[in-house]
N, C-alpha and C. Protein backbone atom coordinates (compact mmCIF):
# COMPACT_ATOMS: atom_id res chain seq x y z
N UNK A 1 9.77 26.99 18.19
CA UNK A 1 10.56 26.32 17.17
C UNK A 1 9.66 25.90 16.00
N UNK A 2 8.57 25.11 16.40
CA UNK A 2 7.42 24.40 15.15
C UNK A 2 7.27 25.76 14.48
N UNK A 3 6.99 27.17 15.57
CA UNK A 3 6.49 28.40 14.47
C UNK A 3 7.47 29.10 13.45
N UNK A 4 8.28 28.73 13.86
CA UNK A 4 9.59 29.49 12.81
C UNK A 4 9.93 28.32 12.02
N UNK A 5 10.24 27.32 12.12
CA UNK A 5 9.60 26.27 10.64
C UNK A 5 8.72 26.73 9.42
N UNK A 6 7.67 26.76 10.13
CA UNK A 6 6.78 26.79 9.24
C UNK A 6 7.11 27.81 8.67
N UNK A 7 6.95 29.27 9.01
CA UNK A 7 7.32 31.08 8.86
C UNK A 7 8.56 30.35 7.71
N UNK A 8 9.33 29.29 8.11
CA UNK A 8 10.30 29.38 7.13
C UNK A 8 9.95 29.01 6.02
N UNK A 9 9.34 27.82 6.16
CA UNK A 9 8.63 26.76 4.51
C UNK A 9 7.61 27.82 3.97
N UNK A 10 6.61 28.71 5.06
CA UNK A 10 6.26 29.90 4.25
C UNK A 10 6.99 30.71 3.05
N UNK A 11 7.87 30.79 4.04
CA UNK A 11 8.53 32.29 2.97
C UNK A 11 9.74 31.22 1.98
N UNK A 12 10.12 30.12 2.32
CA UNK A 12 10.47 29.24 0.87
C UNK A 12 9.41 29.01 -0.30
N UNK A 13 7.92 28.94 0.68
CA UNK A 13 7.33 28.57 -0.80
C UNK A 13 7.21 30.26 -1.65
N UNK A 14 6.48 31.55 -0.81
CA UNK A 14 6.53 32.67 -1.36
C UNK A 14 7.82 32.70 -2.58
N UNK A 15 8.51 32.48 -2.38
CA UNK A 15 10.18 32.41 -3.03
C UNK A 15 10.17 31.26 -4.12
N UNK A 16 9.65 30.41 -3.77
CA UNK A 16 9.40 29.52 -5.12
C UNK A 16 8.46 29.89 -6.19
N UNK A 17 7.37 30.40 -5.82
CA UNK A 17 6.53 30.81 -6.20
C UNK A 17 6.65 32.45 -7.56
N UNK A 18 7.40 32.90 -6.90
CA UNK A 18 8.02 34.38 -7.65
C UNK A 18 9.04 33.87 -8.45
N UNK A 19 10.21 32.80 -7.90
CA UNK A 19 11.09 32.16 -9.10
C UNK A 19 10.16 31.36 -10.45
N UNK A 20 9.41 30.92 -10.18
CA UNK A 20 8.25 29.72 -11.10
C UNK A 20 8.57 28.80 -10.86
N UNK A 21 9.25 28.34 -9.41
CA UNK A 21 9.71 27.00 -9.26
C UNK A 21 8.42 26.56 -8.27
N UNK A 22 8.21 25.43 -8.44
CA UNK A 22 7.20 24.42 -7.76
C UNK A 22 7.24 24.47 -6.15
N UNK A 23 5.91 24.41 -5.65
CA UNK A 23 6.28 24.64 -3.87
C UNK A 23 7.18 23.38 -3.07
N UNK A 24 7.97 24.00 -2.62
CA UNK A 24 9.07 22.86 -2.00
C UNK A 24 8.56 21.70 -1.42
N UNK A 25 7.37 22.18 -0.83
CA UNK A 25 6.82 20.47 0.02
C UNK A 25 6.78 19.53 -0.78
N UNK A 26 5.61 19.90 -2.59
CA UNK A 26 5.51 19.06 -3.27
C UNK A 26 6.66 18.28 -3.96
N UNK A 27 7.93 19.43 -4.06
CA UNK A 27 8.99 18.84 -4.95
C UNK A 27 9.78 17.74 -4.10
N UNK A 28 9.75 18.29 -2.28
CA UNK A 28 10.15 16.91 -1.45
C UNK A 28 9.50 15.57 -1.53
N UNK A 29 8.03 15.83 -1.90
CA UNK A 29 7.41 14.54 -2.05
C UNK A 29 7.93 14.17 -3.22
N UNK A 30 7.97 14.49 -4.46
CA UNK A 30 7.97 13.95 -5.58
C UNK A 30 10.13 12.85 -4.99
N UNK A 31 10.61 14.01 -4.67
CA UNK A 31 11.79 12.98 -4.36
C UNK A 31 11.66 11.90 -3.66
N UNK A 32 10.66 12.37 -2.56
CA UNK A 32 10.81 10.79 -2.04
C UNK A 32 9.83 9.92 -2.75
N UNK A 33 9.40 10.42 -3.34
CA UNK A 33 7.99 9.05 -4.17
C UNK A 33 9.48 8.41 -5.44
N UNK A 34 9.92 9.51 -5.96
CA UNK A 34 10.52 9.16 -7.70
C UNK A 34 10.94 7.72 -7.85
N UNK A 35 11.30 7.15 -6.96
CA UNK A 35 11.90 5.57 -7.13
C UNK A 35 11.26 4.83 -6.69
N UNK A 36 9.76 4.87 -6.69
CA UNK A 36 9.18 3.78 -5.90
C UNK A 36 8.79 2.29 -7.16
N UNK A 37 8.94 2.44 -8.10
CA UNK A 37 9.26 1.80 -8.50
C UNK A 37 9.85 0.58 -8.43
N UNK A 38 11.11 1.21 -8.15
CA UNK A 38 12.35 0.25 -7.87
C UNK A 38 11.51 -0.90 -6.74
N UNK A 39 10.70 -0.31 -6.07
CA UNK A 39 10.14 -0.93 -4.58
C UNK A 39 9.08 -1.64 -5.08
N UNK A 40 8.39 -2.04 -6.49
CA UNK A 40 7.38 -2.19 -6.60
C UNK A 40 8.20 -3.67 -7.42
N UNK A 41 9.30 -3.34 -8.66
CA UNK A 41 9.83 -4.15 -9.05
C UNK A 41 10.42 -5.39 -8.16
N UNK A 42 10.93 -4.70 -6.82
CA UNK A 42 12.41 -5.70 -6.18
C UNK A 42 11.43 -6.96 -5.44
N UNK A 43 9.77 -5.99 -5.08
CA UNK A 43 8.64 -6.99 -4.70
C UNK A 43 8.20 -7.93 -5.30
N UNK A 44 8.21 -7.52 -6.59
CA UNK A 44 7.11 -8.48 -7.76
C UNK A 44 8.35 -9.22 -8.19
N UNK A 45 9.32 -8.98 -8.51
CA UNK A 45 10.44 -9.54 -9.44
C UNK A 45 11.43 -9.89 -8.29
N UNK A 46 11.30 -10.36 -7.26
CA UNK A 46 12.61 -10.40 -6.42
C UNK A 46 14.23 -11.39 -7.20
N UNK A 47 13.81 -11.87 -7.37
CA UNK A 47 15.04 -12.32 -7.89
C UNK A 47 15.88 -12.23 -9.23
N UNK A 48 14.44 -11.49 -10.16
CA UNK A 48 15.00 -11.08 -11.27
C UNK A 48 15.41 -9.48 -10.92
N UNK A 49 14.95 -8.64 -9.72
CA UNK A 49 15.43 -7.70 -9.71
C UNK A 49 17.09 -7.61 -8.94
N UNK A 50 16.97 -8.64 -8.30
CA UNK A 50 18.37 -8.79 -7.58
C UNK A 50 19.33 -8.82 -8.81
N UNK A 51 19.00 -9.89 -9.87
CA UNK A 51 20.24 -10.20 -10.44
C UNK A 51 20.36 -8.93 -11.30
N UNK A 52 19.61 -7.84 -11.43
CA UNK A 52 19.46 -7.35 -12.24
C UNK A 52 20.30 -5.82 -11.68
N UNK A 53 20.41 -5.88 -10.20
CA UNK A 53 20.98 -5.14 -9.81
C UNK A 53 22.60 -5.49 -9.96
N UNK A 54 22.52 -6.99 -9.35
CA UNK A 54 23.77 -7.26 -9.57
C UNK A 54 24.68 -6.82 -10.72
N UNK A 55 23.83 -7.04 -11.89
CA UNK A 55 24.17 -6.50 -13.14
C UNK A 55 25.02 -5.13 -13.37
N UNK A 56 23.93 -4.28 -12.65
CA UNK A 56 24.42 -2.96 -12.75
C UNK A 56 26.04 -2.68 -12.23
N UNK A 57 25.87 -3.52 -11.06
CA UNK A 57 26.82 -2.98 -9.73
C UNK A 57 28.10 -3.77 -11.16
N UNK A 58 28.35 -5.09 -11.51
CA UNK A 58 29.14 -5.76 -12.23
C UNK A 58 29.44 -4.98 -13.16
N UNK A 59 28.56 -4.18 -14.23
CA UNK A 59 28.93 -3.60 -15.16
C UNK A 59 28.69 -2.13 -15.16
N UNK A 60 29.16 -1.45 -14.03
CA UNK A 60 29.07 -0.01 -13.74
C UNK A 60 27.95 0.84 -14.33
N UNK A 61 26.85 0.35 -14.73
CA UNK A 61 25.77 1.14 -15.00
C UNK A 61 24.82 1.39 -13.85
N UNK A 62 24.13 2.07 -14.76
CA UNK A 62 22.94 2.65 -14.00
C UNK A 62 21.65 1.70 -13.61
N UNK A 63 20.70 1.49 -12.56
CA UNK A 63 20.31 0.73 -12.49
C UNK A 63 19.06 0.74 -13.43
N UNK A 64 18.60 1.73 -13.92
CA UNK A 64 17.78 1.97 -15.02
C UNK A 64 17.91 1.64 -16.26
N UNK A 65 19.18 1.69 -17.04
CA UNK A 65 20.03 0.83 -18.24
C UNK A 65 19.71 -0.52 -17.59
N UNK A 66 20.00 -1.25 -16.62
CA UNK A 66 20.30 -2.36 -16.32
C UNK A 66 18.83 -2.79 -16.45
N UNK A 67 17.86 -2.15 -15.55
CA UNK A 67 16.31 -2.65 -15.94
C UNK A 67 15.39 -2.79 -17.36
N UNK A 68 16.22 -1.61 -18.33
CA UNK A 68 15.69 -1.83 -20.00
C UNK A 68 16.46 -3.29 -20.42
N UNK A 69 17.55 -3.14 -20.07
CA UNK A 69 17.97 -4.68 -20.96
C UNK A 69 17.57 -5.73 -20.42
N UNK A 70 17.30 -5.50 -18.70
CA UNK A 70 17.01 -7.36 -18.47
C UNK A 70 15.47 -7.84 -18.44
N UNK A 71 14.30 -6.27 -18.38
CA UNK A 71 12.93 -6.72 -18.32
C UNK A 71 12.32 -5.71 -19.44
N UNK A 72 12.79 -5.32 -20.03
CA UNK A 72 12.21 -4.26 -21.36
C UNK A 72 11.73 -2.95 -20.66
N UNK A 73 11.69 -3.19 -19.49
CA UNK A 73 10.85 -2.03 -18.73
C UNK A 73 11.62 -1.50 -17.81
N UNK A 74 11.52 -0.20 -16.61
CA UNK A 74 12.04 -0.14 -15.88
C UNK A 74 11.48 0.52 -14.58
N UNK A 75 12.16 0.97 -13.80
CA UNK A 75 10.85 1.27 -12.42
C UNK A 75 10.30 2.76 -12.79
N UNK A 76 10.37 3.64 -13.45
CA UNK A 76 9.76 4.55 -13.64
C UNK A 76 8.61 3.99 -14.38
N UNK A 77 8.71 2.75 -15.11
CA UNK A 77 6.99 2.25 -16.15
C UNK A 77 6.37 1.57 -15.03
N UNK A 78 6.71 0.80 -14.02
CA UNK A 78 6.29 0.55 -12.86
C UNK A 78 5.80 1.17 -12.01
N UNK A 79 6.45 2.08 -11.63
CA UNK A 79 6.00 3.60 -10.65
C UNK A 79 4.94 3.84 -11.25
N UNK A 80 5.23 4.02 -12.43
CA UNK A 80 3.88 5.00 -13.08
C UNK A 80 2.38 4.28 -13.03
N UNK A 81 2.81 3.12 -13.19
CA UNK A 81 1.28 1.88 -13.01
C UNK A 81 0.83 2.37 -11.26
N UNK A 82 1.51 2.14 -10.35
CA UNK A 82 1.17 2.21 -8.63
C UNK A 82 0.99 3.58 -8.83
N UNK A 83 1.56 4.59 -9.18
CA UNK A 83 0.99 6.02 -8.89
C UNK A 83 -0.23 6.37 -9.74
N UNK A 84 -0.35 5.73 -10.57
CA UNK A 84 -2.01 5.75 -11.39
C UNK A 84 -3.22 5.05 -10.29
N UNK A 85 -2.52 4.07 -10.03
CA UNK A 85 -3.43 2.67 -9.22
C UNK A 85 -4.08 4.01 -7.99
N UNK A 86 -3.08 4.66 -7.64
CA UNK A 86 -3.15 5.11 -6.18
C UNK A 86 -3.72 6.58 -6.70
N UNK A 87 -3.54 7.41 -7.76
CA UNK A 87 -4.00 8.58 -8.30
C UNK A 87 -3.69 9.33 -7.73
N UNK A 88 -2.78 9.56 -7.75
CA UNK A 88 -1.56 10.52 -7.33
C UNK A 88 -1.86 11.17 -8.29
N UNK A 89 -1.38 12.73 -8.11
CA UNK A 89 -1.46 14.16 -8.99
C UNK A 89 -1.06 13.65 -10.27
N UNK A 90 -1.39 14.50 -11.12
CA UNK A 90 -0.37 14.58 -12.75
C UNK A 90 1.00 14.66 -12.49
N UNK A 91 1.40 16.02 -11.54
CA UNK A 91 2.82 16.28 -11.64
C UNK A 91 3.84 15.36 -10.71
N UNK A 92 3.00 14.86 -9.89
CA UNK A 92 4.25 13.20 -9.15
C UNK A 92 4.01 12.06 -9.91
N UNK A 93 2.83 11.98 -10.88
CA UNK A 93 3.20 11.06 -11.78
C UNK A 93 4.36 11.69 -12.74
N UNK A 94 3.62 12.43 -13.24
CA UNK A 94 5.19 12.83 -14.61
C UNK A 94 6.81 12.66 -13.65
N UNK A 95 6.97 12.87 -12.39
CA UNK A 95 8.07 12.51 -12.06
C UNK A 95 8.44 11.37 -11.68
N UNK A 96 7.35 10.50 -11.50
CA UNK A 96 8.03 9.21 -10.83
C UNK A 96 8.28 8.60 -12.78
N UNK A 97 7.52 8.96 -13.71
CA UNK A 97 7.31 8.44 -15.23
C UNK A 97 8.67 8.91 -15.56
N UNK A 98 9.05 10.17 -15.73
CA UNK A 98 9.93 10.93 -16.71
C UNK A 98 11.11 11.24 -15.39
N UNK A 99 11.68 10.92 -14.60
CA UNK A 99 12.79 11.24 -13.98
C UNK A 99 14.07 10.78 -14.85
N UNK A 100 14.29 9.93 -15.30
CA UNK A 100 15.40 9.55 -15.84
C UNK A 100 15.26 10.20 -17.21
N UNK A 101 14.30 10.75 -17.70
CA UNK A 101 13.68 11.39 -19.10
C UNK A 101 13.39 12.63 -19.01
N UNK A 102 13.40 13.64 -18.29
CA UNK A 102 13.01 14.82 -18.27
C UNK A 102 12.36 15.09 -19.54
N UNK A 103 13.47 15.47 -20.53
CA UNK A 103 12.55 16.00 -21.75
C UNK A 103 11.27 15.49 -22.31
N UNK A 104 11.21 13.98 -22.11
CA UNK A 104 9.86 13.93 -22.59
C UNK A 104 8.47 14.07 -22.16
N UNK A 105 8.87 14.56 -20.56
CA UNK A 105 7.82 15.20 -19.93
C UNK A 105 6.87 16.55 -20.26
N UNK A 106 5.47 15.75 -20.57
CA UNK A 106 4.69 17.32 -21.55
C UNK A 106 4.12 18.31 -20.30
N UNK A 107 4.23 17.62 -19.08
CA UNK A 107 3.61 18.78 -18.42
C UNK A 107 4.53 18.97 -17.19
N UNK A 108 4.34 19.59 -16.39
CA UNK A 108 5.18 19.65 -14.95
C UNK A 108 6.91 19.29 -15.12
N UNK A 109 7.04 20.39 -16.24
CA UNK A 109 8.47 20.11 -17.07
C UNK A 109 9.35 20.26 -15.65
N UNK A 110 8.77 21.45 -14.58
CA UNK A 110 9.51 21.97 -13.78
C UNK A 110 10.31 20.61 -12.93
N UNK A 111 9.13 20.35 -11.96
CA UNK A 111 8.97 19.56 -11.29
C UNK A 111 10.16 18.40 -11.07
N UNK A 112 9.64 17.43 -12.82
CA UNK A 112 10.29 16.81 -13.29
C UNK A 112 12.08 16.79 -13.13
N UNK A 113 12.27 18.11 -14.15
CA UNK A 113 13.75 18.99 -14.16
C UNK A 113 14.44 18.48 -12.60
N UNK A 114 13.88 19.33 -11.80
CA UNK A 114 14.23 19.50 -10.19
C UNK A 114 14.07 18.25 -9.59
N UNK A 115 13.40 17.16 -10.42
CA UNK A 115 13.79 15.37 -9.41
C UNK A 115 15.11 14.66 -10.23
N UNK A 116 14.91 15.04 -11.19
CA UNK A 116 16.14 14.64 -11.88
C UNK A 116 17.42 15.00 -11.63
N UNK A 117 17.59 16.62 -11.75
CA UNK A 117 19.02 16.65 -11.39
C UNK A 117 19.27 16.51 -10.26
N UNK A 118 18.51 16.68 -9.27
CA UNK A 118 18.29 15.63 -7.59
C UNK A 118 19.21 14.35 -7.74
N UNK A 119 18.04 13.61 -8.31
CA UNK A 119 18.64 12.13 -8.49
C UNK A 119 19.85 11.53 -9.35
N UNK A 120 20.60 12.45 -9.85
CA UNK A 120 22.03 12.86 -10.48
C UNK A 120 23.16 13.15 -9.68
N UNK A 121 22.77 14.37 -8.84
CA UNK A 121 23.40 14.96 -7.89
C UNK A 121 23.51 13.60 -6.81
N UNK A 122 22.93 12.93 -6.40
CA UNK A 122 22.65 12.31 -5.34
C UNK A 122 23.77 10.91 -5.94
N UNK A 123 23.00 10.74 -7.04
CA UNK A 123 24.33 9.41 -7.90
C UNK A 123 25.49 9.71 -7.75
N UNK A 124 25.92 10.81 -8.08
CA UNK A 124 27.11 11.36 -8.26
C UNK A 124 28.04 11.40 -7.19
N UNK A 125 27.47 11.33 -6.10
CA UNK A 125 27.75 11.57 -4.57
C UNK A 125 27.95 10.38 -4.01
N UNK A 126 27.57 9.14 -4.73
CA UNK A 126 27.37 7.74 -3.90
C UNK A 126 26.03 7.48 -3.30
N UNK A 127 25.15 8.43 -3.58
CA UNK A 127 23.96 8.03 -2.67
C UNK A 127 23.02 7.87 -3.09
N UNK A 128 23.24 6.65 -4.33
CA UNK A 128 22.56 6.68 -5.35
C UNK A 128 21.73 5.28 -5.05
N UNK A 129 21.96 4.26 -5.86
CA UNK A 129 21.15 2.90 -5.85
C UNK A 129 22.38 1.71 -4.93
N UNK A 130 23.35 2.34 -3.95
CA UNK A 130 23.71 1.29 -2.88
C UNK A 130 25.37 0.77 -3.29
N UNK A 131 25.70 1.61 -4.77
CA UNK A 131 27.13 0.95 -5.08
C UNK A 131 27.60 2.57 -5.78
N UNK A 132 28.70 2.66 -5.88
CA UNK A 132 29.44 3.75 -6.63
C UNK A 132 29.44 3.37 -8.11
N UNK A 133 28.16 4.47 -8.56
CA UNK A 133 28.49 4.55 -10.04
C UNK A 133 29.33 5.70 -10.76
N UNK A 134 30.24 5.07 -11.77
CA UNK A 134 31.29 5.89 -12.26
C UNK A 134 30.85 6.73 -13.32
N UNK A 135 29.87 7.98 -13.09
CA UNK A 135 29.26 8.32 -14.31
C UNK A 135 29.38 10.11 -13.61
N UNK A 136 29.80 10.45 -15.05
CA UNK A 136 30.12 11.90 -15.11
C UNK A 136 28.94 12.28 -15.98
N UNK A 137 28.77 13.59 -15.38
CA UNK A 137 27.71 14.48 -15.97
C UNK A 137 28.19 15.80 -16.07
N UNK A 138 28.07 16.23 -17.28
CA UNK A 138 27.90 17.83 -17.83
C UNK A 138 26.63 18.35 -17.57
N UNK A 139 26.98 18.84 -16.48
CA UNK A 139 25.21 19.58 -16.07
C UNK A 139 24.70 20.37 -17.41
N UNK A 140 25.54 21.55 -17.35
CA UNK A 140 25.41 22.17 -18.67
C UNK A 140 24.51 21.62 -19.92
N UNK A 141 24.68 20.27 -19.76
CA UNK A 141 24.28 19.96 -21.28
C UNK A 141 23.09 18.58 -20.74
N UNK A 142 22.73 18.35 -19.42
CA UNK A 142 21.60 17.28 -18.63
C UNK A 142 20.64 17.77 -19.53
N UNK A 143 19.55 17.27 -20.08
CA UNK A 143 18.14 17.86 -20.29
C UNK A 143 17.52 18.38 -19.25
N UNK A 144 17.24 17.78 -18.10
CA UNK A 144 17.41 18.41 -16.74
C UNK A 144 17.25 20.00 -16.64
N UNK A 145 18.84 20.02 -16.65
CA UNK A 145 19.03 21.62 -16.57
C UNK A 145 18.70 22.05 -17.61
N UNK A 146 18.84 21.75 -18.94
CA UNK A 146 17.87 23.02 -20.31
C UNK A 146 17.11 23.10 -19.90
N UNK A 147 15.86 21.93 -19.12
CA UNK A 147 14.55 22.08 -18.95
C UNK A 147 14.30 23.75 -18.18
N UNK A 148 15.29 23.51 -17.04
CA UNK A 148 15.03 24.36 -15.51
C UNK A 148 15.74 26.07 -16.45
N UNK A 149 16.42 25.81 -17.10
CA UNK A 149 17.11 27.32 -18.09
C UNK A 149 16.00 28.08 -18.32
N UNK A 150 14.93 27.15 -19.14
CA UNK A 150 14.07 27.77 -19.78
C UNK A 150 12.67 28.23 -18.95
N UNK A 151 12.88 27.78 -17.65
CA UNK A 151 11.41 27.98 -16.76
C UNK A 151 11.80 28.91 -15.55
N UNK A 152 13.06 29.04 -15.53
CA UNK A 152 13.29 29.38 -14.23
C UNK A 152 14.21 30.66 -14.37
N UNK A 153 13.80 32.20 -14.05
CA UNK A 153 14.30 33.12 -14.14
C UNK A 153 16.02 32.77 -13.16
N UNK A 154 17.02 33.70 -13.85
CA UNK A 154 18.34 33.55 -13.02
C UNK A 154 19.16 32.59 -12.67
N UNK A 155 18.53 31.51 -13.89
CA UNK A 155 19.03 29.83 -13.49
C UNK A 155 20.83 30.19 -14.20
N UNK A 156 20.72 30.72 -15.02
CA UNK A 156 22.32 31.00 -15.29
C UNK A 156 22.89 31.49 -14.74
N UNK A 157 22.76 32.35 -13.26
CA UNK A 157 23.50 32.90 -12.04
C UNK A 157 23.74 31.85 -11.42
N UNK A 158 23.43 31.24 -11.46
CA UNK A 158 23.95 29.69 -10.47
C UNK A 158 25.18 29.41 -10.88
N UNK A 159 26.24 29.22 -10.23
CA UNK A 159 27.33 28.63 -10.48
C UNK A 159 27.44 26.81 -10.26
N UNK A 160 27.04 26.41 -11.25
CA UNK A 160 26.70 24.20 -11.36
C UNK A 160 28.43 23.73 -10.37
N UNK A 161 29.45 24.32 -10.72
CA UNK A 161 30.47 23.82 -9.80
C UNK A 161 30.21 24.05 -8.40
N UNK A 162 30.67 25.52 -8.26
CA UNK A 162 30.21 25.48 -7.23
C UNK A 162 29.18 25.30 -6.36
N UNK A 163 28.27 25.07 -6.66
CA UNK A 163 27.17 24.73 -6.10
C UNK A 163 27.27 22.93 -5.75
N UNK A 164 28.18 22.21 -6.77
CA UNK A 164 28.26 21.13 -6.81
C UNK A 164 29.46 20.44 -5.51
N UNK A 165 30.14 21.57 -5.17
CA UNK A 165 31.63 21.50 -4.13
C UNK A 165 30.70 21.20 -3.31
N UNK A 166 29.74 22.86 -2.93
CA UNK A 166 29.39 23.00 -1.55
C UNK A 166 28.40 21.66 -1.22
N UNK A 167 28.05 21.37 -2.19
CA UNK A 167 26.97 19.87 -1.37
C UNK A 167 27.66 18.71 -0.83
N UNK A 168 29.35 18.30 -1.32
CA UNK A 168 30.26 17.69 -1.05
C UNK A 168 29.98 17.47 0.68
N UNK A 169 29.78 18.38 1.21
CA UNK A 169 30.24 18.35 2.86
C UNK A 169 28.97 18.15 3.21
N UNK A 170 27.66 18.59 2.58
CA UNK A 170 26.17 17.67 3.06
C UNK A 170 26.50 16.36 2.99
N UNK A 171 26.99 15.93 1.60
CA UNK A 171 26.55 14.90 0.87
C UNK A 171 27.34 13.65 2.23
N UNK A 172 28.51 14.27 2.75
CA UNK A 172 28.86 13.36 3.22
C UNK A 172 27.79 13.45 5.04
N UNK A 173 27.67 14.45 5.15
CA UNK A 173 26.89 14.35 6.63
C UNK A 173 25.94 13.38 6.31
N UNK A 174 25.07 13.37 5.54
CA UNK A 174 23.70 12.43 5.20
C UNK A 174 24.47 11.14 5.09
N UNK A 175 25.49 10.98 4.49
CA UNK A 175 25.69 9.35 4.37
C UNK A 175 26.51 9.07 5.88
N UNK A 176 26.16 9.89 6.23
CA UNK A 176 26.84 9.06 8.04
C UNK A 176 25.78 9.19 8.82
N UNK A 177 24.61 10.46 8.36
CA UNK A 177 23.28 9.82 9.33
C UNK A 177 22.88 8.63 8.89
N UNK A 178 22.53 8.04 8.07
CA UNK A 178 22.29 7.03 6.96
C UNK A 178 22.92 6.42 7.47
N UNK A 179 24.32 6.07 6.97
CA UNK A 179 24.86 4.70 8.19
C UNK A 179 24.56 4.30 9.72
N UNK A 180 24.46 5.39 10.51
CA UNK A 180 24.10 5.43 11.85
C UNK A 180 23.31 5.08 12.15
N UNK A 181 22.19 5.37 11.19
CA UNK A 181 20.35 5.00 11.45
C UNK A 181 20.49 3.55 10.79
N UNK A 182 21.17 2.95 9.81
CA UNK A 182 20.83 1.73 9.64
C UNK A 182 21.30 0.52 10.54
N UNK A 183 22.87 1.25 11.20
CA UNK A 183 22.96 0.40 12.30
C UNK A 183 22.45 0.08 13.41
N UNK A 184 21.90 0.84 13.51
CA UNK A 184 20.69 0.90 14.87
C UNK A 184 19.70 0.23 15.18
């Protein structure tokens, strides 16, 4: 079983590699690093980050809008301080920095692209920052996706709906492992 894993993440990265997309292990790390932020803020700021969430959840935004207006800053300028501190690569810094910003990312445009519309997809779904945000996205027109248009051979064979249905029936398996494991 461990050998056909691997044989598999092999021949995913070969496959990433010929698309120009980034090797999958790294792009899993960069997802799970991209919000650490948030973890660095809710520590240092506990109570200004609470209310600040509260905020969001009260006025249906994003929790990133909600962090520019109540501390000028937000957990990606945070992230980016702990992933410097810790010297983490260029390209999981530019994502934990530029996730909510894609475009202004000058290097590891890819990378970037692929944590973002992640962390879109994932909002969109409820499985975002802990409350249902009411926010529609035109993939079509994300910076996100221009980014991934322009780097990534065959990105316009993708069908963004459908592709967006079929995660519907993940999206909900994960939020019932997720519940299960937290009750536990």
């Amino acid at each position: 079983m461990r050998m056909a894993k691997g044989k598999q993440l092999r021949s995913a990265g070969n496959r990433s590699r010929r698309n120009s997309l980034p090797d999958p292990e790294k792009v899993y790390l960069c997802g799970l690093l991209h919000d650490i932020g948030e973890l660095v803020n809710s520590m240092l700021l506990p109570v200004e980050f609470k209310s600040t969430a509260e905020r969001a959840v009260r006025e249906n935004s994003s929790l990133y809008d909600a962090e520019k207006h109540s501390f000028g800053f937000t957990h990606c300028d945070s992230g980016k301080l702990l992933a410097e501190h810790w010297s983490l690569p260029p390209d999981i810094r530019n994502v934990i920095e530029f996730h909510h910003t894609p475009e202004q990312a000058t290097e590891s445009a890819v990378v970037v692209a692929a944590a973002s519309l992640s962390d879109l997809l994932c909002r969109l779904r409820g499985m975002g920052y802990g409350y249902d945000e009411l926010c529609e996205i035109d993939f079509h027109e994300a910076p996100a996706w221009n980014l991934l248009q322009k780097s990534v051979p065959h990105m316009d064979d993708l069908d963004i709906a459908r592709f967006t249905f079929e995660l519907d029936g993940e999206a909900e398996e994960i939020k019932s492992l997720v519940a299960s494991a937290l009750k536990a």
